[in-house]
C-alpha atoms as a PDB file:
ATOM      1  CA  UNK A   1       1.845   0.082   3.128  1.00  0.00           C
ATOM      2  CA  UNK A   2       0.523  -1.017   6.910  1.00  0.00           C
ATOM      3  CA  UNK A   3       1.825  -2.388   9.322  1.00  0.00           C
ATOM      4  CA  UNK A   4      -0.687  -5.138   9.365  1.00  0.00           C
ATOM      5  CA  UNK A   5       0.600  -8.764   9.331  1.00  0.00           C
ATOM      6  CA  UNK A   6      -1.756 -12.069   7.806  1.00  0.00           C
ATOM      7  CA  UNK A   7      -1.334 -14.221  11.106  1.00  0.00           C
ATOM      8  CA  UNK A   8      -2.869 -11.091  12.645  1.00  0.00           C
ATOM      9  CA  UNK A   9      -6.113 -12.309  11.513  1.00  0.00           C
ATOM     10  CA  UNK A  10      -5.345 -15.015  14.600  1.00  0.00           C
ATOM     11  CA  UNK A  11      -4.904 -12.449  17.167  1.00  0.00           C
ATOM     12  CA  UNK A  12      -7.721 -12.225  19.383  1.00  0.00           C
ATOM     13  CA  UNK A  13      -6.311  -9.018  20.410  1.00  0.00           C
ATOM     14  CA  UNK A  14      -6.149  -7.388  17.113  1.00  0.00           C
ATOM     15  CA  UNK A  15      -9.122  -4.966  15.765  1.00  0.00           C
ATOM     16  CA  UNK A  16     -10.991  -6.424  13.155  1.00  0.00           C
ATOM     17  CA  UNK A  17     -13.453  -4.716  10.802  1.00  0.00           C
ATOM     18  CA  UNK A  18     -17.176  -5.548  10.862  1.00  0.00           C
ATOM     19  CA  UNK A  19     -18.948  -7.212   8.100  1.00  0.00           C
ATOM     20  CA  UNK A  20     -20.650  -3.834   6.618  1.00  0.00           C
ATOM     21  CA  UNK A  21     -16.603  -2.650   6.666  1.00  0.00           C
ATOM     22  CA  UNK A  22     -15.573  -5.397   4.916  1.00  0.00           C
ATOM     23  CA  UNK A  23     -17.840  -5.842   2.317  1.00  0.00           C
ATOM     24  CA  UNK A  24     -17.778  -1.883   1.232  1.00  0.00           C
ATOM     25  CA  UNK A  25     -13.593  -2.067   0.883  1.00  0.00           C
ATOM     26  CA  UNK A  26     -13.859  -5.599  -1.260  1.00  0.00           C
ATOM     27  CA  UNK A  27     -16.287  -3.870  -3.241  1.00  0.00           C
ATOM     28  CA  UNK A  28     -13.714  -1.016  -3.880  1.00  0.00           C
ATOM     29  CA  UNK A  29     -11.007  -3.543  -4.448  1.00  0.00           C
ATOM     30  CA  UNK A  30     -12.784  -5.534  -6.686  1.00  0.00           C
ATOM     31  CA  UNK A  31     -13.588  -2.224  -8.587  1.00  0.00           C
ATOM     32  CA  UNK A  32     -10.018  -1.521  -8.329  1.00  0.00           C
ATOM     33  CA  UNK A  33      -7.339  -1.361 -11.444  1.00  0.00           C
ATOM     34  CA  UNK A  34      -4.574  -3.258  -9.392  1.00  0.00           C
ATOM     35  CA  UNK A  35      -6.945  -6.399  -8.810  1.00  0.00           C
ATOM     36  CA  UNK A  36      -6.188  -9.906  -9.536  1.00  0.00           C
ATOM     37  CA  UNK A  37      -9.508 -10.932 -10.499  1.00  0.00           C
ATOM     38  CA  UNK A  38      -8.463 -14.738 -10.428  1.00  0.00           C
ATOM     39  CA  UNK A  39      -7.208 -14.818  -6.982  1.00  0.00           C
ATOM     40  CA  UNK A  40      -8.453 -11.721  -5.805  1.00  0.00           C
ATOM     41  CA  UNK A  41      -4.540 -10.457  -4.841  1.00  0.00           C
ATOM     42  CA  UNK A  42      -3.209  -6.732  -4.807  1.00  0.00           C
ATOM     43  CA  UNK A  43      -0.638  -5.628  -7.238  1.00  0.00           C
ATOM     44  CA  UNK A  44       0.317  -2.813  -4.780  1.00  0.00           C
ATOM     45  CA  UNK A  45       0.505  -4.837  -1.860  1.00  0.00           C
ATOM     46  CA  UNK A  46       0.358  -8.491  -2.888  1.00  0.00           C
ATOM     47  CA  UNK A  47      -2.308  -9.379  -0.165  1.00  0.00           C
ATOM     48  CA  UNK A  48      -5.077 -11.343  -0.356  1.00  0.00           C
ATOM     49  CA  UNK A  49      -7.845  -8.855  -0.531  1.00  0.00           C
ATOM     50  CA  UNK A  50     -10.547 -10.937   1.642  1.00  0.00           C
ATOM     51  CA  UNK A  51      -8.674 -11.068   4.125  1.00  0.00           C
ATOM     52  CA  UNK A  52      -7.226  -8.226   4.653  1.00  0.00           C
ATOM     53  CA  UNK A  53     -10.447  -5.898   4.158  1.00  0.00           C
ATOM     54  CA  UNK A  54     -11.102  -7.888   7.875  1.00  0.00           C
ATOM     55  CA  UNK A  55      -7.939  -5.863   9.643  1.00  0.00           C
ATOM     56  CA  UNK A  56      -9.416  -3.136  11.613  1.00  0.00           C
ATOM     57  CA  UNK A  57      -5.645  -1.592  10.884  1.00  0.00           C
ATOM     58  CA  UNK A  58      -5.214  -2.508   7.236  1.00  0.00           C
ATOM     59  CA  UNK A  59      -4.510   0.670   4.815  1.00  0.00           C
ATOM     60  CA  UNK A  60      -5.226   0.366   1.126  1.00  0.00           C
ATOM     61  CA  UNK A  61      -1.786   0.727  -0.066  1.00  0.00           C
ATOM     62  CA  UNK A  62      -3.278   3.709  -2.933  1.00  0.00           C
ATOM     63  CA  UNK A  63      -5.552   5.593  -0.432  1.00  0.00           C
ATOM     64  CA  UNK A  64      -8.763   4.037  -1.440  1.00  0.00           C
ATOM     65  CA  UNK A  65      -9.716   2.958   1.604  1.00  0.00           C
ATOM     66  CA  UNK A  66      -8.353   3.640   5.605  1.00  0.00           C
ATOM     67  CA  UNK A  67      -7.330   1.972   8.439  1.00  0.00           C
ATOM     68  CA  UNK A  68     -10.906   1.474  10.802  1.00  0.00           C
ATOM     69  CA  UNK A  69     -10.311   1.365  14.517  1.00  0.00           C
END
């Protein structure tokens, strides 16, 4: 698992992903066998995938995707 937290998403000083980032690891998530479709939540991880795919440290918790610094 990362060492990512949610409220980082407020941290002005945290690394975020860009857009292009973000929307190729949804896309993988979305594809992915431990999706929630309905809400779009990891069974892995529990986090809400569209927000997470926006931390620049976030780590797919199955390898499917990297942390992007």
């Amino acid at each position: 698992m990362s060492s990512v937290k949610p409220w980082d998403l407020l941290n002005p000083n945290k690394p975020k992903t860009t857009e292009e980032i973000q929307k190729w690891r949804l896309e993988i998530c979305e594809s992915c066998e431990f999706i929630i479709k309905a809400t779009k939540q990891c069974k892995k991880c529990a986090c809400v995938m569209p927000f997470k795919v926006k931390l620049g440290k976030a780590k797919c918790p199955v390898g499917k995707w990297d942390s992007y610094e």
